[in-house]
Protein backbone atom coordinates (compact mmCIF):
# COMPACT_ATOMS: atom_id res chain seq x y z
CA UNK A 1 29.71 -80.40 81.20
CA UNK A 2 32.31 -77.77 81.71
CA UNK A 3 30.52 -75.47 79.12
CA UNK A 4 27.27 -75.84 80.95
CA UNK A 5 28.32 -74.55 84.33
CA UNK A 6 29.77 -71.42 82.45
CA UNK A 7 26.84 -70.98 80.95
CA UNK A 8 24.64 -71.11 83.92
CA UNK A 9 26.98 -69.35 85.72
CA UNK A 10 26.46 -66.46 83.19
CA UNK A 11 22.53 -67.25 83.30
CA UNK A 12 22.69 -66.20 87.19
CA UNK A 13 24.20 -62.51 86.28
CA UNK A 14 21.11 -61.94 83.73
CA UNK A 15 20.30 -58.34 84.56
CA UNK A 16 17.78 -57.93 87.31
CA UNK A 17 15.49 -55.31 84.86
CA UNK A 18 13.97 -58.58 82.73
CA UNK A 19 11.06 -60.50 84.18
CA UNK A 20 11.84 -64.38 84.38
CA UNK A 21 9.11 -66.99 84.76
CA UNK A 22 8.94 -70.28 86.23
CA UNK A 23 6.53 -72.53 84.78
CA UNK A 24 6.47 -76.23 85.56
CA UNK A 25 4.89 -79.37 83.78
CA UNK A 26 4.61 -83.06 84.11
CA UNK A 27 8.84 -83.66 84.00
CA UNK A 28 9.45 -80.09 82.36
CA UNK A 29 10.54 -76.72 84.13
CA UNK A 30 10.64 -73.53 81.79
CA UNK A 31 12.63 -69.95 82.44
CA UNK A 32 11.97 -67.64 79.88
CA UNK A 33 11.88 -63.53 80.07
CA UNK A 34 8.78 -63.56 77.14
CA UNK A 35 5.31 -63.06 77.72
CA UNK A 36 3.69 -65.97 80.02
CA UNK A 37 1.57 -66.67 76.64
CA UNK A 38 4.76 -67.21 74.52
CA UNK A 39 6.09 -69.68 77.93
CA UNK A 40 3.38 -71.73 78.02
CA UNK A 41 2.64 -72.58 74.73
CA UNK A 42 6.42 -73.63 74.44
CA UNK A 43 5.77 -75.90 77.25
CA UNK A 44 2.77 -77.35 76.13
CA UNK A 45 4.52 -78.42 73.00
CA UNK A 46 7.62 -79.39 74.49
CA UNK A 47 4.80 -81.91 76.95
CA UNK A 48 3.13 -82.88 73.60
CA UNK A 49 6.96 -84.08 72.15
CA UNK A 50 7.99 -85.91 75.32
CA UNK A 51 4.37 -87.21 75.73
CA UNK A 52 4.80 -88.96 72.31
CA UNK A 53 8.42 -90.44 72.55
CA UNK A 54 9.47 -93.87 73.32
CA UNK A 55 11.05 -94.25 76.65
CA UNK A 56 15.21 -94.23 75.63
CA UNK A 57 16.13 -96.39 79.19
CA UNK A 58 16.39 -95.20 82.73
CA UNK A 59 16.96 -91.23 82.18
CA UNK A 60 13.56 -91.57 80.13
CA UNK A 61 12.09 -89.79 83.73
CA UNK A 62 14.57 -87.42 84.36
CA UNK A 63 13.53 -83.74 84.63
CA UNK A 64 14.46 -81.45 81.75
CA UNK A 65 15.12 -77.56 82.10
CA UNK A 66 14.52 -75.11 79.36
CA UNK A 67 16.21 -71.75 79.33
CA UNK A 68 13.77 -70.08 76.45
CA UNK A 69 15.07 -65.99 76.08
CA UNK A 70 12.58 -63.91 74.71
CA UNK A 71 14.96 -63.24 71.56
CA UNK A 72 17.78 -64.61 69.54
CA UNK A 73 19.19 -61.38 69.97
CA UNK A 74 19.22 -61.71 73.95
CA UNK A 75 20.22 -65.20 73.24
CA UNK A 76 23.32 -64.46 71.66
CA UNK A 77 24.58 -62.30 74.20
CA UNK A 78 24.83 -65.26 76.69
CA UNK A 79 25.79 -68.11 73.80
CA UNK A 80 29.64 -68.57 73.54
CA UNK A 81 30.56 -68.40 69.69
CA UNK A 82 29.06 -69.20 67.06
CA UNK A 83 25.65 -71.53 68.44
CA UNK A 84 22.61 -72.99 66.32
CA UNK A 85 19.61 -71.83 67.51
CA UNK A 86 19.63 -73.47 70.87
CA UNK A 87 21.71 -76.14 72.53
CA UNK A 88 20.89 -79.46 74.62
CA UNK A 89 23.42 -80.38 77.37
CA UNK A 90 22.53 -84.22 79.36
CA UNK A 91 23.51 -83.27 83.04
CA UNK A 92 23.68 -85.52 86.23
CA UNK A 93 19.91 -85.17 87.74
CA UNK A 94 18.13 -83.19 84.65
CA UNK A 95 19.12 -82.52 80.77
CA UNK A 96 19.33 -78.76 79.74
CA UNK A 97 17.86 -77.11 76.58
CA UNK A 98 18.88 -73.82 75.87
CA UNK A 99 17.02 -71.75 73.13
CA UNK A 100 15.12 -68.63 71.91
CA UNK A 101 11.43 -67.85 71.54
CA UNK A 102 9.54 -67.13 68.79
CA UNK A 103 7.83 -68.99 65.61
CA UNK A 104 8.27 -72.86 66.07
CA UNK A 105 10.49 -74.17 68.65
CA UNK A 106 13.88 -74.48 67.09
CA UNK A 107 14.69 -78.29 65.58
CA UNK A 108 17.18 -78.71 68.72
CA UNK A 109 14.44 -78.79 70.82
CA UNK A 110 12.43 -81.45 69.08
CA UNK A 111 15.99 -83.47 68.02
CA UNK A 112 16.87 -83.94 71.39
């Protein structure tokens, strides 16, 4: 948990010059600096996933927030050492994915 408020804590300074989004879904909220294209078809897949599986007990409804950078590049600069391609961190009221964009969502995303 400790990692996770450095890390947002870092995600607060991004520089002002990139252009963040907010999109929402049904239990989803995404913040990415790519295109709005890019954005929503991540969320729309990330919908499809959680719309296919099994409720896992009484956090199955809680919200989930997706940091998606537009690179791994950019992602990299705000990862401590050496990541995968994305991370997944449970917190108290929402879990936390953490990721780049581009091709397929990375296999964090759909593993956790």
């Amino acid at each position: 948990m400790r990692f996770l408020a450095v890390f947002l804590t870092l995600l607060s300074a991004l520089p002002a010059r990139a252009d963040w989004l907010r999109l929402r879904g049904t239990h989803i909220e995404l913040l990415t600096d790519a295109r709005e294209k890019e954005g929503r078809r991540a969320l729309n897949r990330l919908e499809q996933i959680r719309a296919i599986m099994p409720s896992s007990g009484n956090n199955s409804d809680r919200d989930l927030r997706v940091v998606l950078f537009d690179s791994e590049t950019e992602f990299r600069e705000y990862a401590p050492g050496e990541m995968p391609s994305g991370f997944y961190q449970s917190g108290l009221e929402r879990d936390y994915i953490v990721t780049s964009a581009g091709g397929e969502l990375p296999r964090v995303v759909t593993h956790e």
